[in-house]
PDB file of N, CA and C in Angstrom:
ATOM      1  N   UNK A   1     -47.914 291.072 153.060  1.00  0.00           N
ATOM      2  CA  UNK A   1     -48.614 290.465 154.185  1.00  0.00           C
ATOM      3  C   UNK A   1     -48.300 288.981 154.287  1.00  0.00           C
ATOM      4  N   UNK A   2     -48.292 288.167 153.386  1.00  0.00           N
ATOM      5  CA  UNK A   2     -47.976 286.915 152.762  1.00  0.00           C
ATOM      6  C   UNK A   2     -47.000 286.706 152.280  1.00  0.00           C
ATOM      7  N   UNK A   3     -45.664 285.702 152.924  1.00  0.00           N
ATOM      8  CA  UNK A   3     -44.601 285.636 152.165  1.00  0.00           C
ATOM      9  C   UNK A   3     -44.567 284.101 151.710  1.00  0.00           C
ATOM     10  N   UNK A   4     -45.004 283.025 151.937  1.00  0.00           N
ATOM     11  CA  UNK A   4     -45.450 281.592 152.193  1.00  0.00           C
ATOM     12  C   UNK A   4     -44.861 281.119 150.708  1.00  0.00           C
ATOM     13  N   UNK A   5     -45.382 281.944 150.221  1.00  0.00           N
ATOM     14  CA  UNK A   5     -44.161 281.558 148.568  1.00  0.00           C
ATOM     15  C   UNK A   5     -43.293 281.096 148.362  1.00  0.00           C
ATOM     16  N   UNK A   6     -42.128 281.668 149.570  1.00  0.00           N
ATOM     17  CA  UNK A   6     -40.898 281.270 149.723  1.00  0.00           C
ATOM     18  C   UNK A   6     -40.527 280.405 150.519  1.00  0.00           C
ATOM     19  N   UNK A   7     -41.599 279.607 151.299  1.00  0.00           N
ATOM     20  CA  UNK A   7     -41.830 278.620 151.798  1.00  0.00           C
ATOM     21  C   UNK A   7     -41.557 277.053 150.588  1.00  0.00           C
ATOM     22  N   UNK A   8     -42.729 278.036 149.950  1.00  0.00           N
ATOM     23  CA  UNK A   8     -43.175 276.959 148.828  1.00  0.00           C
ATOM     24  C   UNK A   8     -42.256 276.739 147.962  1.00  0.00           C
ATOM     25  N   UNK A   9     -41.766 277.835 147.146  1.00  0.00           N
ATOM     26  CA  UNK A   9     -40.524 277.716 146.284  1.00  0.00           C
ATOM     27  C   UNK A   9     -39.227 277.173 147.074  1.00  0.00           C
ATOM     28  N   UNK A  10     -38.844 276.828 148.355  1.00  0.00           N
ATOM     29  CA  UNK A  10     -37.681 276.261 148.914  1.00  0.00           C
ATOM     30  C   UNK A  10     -38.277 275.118 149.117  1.00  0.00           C
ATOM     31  N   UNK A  11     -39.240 274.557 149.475  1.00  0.00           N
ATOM     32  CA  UNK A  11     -39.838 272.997 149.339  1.00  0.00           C
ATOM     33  C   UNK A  11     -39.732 272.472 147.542  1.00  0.00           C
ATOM     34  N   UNK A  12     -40.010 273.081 146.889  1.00  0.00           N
ATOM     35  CA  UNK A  12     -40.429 273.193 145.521  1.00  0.00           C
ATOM     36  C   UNK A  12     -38.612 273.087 144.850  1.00  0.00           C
ATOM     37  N   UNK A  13     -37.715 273.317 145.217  1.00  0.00           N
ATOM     38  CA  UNK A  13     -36.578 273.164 144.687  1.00  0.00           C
ATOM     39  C   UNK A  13     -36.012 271.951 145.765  1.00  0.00           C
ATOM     40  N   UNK A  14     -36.071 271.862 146.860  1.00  0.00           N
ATOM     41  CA  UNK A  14     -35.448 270.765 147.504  1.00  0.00           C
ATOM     42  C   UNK A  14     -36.064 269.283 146.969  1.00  0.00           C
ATOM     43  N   UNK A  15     -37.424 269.300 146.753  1.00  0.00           N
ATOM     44  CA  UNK A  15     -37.684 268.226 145.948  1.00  0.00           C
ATOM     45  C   UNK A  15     -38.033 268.071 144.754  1.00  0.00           C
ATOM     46  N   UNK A  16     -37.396 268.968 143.923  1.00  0.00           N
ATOM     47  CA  UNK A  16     -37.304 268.772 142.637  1.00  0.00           C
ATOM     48  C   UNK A  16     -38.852 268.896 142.110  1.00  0.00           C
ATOM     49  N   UNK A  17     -39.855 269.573 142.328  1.00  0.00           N
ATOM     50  CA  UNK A  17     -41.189 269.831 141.986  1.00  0.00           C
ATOM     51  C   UNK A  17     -41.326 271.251 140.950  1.00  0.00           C
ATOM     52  N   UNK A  18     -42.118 270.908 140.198  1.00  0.00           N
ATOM     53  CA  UNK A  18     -42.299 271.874 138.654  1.00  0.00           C
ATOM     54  C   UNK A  18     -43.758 272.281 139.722  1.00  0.00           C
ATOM     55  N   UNK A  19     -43.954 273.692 139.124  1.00  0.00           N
ATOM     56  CA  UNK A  19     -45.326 274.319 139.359  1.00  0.00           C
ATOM     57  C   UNK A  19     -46.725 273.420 139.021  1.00  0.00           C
ATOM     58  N   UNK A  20     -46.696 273.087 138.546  1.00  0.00           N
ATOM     59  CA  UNK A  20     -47.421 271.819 137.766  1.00  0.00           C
ATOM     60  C   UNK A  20     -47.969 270.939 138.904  1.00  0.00           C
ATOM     61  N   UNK A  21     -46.614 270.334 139.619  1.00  0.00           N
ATOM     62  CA  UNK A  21     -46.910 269.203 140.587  1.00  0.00           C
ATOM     63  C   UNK A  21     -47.203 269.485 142.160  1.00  0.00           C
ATOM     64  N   UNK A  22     -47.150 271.315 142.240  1.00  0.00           N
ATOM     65  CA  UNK A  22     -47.465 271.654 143.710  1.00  0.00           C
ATOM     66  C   UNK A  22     -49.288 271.823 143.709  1.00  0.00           C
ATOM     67  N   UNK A  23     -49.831 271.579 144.631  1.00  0.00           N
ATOM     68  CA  UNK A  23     -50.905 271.750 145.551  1.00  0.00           C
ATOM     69  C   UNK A  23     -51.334 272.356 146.256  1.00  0.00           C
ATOM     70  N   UNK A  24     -51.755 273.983 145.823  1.00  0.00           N
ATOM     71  CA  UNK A  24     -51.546 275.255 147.257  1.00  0.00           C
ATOM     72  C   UNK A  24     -53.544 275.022 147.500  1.00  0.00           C
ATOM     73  N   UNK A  25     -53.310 274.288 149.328  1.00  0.00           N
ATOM     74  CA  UNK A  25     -54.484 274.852 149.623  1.00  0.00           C
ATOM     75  C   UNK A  25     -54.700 276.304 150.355  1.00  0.00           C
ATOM     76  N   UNK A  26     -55.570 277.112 149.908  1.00  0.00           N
ATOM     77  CA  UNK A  26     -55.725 277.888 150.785  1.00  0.00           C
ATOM     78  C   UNK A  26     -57.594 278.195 150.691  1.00  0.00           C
ATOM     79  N   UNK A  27     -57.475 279.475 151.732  1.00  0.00           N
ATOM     80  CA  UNK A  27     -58.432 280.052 152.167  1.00  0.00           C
ATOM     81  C   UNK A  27     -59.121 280.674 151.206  1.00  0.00           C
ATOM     82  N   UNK A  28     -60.347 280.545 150.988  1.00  0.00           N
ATOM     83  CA  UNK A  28     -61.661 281.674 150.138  1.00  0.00           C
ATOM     84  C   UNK A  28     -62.381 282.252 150.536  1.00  0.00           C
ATOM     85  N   UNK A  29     -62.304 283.370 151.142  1.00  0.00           N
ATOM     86  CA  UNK A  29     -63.594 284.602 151.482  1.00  0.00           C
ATOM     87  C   UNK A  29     -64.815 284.148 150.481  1.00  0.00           C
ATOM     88  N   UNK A  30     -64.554 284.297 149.460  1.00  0.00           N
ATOM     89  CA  UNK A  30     -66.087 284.468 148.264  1.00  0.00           C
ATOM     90  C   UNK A  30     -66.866 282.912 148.043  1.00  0.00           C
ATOM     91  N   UNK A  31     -66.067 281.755 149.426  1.00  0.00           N
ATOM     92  CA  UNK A  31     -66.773 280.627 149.550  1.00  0.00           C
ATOM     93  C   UNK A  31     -67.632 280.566 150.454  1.00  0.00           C
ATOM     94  N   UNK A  32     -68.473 279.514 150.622  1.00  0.00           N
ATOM     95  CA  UNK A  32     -69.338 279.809 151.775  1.00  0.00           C
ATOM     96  C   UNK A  32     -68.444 278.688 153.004  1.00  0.00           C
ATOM     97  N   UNK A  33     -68.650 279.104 153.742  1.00  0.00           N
ATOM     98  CA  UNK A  33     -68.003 277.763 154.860  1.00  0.00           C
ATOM     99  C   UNK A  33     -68.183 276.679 154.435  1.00  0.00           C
ATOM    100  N   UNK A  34     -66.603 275.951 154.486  1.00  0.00           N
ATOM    101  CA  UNK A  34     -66.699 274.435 154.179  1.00  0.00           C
ATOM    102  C   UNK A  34     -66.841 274.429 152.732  1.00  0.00           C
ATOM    103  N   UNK A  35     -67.342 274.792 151.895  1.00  0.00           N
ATOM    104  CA  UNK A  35     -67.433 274.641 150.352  1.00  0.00           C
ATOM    105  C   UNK A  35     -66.002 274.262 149.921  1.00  0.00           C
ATOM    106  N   UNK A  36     -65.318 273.433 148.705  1.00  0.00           N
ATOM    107  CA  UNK A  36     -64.186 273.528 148.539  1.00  0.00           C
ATOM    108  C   UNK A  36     -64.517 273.650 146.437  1.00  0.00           C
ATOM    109  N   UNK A  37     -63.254 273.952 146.111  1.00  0.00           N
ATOM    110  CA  UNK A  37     -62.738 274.113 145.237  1.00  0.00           C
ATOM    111  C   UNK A  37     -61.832 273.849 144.078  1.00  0.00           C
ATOM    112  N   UNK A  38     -61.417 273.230 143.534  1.00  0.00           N
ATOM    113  CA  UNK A  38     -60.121 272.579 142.860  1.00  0.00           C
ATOM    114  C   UNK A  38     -60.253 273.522 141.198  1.00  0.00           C
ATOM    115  N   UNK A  39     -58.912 273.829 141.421  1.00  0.00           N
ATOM    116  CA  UNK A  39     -58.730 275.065 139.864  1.00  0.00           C
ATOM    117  C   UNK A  39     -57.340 274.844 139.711  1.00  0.00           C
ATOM    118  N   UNK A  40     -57.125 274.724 138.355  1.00  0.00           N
ATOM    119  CA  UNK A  40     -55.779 274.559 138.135  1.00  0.00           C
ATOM    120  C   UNK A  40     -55.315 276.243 137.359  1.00  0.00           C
ATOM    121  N   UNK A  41     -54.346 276.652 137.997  1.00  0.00           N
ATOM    122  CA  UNK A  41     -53.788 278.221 137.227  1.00  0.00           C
ATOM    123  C   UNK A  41     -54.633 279.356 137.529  1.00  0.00           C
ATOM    124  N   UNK A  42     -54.467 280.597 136.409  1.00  0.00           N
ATOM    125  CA  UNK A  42     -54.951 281.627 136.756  1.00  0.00           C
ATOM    126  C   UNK A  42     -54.652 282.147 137.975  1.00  0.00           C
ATOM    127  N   UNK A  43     -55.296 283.827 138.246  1.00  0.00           N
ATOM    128  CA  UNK A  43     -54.722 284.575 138.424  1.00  0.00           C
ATOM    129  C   UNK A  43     -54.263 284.205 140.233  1.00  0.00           C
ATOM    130  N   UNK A  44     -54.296 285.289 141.332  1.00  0.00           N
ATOM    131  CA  UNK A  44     -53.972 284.986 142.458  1.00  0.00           C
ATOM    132  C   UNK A  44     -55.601 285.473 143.136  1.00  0.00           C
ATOM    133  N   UNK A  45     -56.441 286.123 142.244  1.00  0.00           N
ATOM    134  CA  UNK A  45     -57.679 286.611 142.558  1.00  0.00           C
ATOM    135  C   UNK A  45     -57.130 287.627 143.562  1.00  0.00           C
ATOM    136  N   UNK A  46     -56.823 288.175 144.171  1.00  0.00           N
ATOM    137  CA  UNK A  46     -56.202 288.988 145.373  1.00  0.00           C
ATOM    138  C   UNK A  46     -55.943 288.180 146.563  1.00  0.00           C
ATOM    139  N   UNK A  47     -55.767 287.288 146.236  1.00  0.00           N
ATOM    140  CA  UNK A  47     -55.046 286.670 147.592  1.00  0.00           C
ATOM    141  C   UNK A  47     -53.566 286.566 147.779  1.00  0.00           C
ATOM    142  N   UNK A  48     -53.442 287.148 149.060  1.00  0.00           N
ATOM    143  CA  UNK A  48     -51.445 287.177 149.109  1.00  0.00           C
ATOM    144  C   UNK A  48     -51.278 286.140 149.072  1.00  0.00           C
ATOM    145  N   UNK A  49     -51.223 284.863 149.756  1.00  0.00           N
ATOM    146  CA  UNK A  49     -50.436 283.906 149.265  1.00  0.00           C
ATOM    147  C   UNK A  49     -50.370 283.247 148.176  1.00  0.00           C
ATOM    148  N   UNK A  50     -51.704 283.087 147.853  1.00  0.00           N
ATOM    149  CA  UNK A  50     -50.966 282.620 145.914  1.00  0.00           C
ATOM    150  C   UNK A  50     -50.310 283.446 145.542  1.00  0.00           C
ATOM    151  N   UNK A  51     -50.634 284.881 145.351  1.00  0.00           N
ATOM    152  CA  UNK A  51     -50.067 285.451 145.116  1.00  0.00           C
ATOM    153  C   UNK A  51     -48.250 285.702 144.997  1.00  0.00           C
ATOM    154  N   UNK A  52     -48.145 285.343 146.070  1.00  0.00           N
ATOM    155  CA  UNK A  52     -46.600 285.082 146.946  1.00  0.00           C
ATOM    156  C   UNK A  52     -46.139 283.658 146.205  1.00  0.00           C
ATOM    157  N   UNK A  53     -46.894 282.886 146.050  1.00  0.00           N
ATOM    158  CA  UNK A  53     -46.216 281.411 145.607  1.00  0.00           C
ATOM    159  C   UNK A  53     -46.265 282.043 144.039  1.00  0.00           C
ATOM    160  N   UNK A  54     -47.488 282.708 143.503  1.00  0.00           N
ATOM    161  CA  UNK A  54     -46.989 282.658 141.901  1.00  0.00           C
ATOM    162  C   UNK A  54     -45.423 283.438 141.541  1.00  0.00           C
ATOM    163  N   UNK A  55     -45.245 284.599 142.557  1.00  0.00           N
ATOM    164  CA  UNK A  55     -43.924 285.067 142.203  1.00  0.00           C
ATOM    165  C   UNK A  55     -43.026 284.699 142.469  1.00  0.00           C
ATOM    166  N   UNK A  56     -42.870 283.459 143.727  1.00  0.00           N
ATOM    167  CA  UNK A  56     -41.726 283.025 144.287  1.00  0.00           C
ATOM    168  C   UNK A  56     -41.432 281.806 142.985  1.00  0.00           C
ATOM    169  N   UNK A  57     -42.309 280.757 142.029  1.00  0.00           N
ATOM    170  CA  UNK A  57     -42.469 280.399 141.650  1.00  0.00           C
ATOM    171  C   UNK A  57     -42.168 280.485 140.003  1.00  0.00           C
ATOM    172  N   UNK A  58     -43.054 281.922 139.851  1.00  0.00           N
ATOM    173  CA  UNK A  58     -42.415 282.454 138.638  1.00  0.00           C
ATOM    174  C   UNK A  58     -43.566 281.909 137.717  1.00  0.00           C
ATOM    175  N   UNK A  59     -44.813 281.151 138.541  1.00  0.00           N
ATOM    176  CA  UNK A  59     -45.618 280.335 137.501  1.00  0.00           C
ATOM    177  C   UNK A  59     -47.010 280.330 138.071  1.00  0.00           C
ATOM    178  N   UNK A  60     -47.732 280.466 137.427  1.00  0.00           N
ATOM    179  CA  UNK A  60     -49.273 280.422 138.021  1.00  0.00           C
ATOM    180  C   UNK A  60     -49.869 278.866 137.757  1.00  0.00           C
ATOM    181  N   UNK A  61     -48.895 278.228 137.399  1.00  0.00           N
ATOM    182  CA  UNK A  61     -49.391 276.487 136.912  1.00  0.00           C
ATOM    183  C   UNK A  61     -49.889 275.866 138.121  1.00  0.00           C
ATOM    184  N   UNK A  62     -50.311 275.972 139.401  1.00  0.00           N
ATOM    185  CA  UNK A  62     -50.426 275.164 140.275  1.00  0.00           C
ATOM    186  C   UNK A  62     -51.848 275.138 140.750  1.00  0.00           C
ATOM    187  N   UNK A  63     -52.144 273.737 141.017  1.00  0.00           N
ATOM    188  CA  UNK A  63     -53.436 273.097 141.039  1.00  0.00           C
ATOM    189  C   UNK A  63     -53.797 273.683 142.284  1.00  0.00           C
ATOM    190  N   UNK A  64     -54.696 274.767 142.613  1.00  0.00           N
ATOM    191  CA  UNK A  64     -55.745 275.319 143.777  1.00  0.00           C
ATOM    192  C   UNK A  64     -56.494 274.615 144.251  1.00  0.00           C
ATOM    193  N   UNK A  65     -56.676 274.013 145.740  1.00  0.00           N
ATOM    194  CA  UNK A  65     -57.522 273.789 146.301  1.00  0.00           C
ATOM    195  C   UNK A  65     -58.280 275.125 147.240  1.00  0.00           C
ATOM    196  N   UNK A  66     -59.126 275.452 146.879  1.00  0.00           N
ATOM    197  CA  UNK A  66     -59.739 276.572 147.541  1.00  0.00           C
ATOM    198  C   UNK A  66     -61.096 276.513 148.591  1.00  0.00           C
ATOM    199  N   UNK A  67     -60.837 276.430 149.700  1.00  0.00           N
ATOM    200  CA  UNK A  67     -61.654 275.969 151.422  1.00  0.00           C
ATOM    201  C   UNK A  67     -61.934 276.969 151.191  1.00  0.00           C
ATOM    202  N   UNK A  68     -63.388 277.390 151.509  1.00  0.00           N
ATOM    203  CA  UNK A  68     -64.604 278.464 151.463  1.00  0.00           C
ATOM    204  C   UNK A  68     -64.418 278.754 153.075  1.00  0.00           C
ATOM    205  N   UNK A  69     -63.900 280.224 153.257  1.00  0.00           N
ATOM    206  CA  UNK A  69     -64.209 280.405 154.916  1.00  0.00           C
ATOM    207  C   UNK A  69     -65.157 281.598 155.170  1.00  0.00           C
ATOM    208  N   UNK A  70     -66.247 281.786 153.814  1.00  0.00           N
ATOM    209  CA  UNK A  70     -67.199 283.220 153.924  1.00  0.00           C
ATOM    210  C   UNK A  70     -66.525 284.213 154.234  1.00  0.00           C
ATOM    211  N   UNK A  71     -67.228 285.244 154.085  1.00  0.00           N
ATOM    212  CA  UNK A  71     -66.955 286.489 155.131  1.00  0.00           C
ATOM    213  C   UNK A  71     -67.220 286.853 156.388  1.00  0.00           C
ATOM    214  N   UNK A  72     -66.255 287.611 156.766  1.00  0.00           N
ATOM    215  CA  UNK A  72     -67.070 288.544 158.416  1.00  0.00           C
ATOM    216  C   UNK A  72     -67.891 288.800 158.384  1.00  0.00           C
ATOM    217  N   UNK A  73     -68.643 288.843 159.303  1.00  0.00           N
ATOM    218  CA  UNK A  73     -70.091 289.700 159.976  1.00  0.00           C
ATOM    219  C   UNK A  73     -69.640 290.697 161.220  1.00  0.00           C
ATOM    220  N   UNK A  74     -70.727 291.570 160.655  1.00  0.00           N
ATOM    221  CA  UNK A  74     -70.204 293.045 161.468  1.00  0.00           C
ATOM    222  C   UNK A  74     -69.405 293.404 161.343  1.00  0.00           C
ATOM    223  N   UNK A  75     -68.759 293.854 162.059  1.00  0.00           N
ATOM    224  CA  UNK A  75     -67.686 294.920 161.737  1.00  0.00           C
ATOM    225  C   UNK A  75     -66.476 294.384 161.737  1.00  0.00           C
ATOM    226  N   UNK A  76     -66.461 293.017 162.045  1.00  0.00           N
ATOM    227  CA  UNK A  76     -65.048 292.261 162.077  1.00  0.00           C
ATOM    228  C   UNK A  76     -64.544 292.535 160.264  1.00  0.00           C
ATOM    229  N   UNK A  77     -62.683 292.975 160.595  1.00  0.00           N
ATOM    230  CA  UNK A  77     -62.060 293.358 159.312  1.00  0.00           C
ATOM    231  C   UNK A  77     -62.033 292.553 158.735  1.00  0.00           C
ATOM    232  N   UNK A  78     -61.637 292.414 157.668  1.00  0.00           N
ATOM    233  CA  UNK A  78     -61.161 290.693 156.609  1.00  0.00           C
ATOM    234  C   UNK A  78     -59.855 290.366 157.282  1.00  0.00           C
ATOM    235  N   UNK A  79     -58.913 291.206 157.354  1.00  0.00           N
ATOM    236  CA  UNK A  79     -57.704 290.294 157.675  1.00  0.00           C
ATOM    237  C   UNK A  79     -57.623 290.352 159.327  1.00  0.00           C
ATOM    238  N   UNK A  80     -58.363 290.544 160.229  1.00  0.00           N
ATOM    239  CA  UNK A  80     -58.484 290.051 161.290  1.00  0.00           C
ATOM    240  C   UNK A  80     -59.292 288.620 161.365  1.00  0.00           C
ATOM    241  N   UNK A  81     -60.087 288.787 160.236  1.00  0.00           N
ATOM    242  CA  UNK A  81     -61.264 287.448 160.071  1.00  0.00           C
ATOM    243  C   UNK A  81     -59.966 286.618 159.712  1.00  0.00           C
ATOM    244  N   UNK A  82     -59.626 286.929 158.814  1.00  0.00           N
ATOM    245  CA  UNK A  82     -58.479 285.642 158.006  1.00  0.00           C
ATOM    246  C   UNK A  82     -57.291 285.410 158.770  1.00  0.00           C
ATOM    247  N   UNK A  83     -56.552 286.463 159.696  1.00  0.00           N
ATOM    248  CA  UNK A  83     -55.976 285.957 160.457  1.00  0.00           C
ATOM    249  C   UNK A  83     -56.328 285.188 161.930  1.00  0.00           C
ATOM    250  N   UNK A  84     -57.662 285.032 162.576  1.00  0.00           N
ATOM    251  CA  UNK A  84     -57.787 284.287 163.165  1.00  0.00           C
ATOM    252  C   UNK A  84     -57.558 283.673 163.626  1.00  0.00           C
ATOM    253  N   UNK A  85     -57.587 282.740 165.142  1.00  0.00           N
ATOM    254  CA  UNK A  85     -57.669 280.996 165.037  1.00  0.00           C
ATOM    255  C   UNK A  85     -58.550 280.171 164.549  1.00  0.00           C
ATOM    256  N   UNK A  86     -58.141 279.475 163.960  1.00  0.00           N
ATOM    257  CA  UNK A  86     -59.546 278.893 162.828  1.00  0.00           C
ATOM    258  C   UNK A  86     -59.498 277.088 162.863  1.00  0.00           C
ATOM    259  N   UNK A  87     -61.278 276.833 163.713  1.00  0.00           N
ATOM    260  CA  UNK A  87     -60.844 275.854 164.255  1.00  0.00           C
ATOM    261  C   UNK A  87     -61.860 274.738 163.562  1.00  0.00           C
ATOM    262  N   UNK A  88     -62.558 274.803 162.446  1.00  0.00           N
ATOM    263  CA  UNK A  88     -63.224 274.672 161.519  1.00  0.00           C
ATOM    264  C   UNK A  88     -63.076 272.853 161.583  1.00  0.00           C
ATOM    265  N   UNK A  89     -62.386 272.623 160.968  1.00  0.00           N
ATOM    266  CA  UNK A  89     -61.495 271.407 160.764  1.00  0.00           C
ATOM    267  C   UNK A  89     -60.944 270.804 161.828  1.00  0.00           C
ATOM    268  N   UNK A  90     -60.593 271.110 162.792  1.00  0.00           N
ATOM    269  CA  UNK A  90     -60.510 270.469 164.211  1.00  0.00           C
ATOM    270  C   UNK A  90     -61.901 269.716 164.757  1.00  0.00           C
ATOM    271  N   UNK A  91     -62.799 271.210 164.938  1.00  0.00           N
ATOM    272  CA  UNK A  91     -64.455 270.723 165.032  1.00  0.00           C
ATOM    273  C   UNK A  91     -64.769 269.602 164.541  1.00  0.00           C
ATOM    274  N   UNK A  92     -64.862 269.490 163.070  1.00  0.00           N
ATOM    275  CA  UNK A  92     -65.104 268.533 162.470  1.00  0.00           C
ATOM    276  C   UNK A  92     -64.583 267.071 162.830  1.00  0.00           C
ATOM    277  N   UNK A  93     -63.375 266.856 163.053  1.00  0.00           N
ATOM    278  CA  UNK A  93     -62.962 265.895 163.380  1.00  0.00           C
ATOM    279  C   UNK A  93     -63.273 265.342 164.746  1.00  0.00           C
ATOM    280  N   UNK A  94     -63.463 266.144 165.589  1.00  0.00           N
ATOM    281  CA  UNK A  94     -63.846 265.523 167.579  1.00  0.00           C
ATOM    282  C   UNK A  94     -65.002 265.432 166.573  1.00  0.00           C
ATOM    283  N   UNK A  95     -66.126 266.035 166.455  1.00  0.00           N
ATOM    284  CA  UNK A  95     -67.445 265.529 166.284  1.00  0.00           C
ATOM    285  C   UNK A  95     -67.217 264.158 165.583  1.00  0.00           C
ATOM    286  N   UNK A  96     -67.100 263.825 164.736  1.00  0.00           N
ATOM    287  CA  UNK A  96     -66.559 262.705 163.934  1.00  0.00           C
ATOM    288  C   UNK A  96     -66.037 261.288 164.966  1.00  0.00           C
ATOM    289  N   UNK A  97     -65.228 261.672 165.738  1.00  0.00           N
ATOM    290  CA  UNK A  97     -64.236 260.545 167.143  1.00  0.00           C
ATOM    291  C   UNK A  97     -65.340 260.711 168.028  1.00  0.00           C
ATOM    292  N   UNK A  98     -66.528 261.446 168.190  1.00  0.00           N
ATOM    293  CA  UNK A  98     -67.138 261.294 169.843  1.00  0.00           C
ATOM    294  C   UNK A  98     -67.725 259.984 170.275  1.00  0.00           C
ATOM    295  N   UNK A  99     -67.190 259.357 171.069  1.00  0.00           N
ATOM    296  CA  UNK A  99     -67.464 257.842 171.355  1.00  0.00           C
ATOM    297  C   UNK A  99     -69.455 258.138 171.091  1.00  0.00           C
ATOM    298  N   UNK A 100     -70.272 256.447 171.303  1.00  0.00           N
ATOM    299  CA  UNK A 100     -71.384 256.572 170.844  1.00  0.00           C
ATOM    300  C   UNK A 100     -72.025 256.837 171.894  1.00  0.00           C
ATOM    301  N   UNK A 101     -73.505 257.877 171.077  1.00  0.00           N
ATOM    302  CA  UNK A 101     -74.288 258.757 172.234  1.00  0.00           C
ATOM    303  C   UNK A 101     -73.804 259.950 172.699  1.00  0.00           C
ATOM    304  N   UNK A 102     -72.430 260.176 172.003  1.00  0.00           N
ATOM    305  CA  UNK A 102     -72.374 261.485 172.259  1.00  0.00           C
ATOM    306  C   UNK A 102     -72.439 262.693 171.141  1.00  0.00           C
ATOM    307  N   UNK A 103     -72.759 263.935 171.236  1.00  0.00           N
ATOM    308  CA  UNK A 103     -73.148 264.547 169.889  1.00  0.00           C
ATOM    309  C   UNK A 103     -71.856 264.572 169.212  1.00  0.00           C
ATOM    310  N   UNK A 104     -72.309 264.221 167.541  1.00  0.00           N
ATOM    311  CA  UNK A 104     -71.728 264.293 166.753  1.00  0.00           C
ATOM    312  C   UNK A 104     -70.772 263.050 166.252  1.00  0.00           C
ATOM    313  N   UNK A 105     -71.744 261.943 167.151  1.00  0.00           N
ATOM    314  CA  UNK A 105     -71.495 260.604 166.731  1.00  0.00           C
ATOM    315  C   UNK A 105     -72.218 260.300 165.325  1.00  0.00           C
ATOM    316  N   UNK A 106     -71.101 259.562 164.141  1.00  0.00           N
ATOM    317  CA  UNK A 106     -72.179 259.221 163.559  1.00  0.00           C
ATOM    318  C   UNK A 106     -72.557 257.690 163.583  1.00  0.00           C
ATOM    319  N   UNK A 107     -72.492 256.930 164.227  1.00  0.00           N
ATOM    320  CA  UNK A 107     -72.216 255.548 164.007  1.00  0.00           C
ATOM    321  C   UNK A 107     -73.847 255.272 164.934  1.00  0.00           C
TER     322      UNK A 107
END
């Protein structure tokens, strides 16, 4: 489902980077929205793309940042949930820029 590995491992040899010194953020179902994470190694938990980077890689050494995106509600699938448009982080930021008096000013 996930090939992004080979993304990573051709960035990962063009600049001369050891497993050690890559940074895979990704997505966490078993987080709650917005929650984040930092784990260095271990397994891929079932996620394809670590997954995909540990084999393209050959190494599970790389420092996880893991963004909490919960689960579906209702009947929505997981990998329709996870494939999505996911605008989480966009949101955040206009609320953040809205000139003053408007919602989601904080100033």
């Amino acid at each position: 489902m996930n090939l992004s590995g080979l993304s990573v491992a051709s960035a990962a040899e063009i600049y001369n980077l050891r497993p050690e010194d890559i940074y895979l953020v990704h997505d966490d179902l078993d987080k709650a929205l917005g929650k984040v994470a930092i784990k260095l190694g271990g397994s891929a938990r079932g996620h394809n793309g670590v997954r995909s980077c540990i084999s393209a890689l050959h190494s599970n050494e790389m420092t996880r940042l893991r963004v909490g995106i919960g689960r579906p509600e209702g009947e929505v699938t997981v990998s329709s949930y996870v494939l999505a448009p996911f605008s989480f982080l966009l949101e955040h930021i206009m609320r953040r820029r809205a000139p003053a008096g408007e919602p989601g000013n904080r100033g």
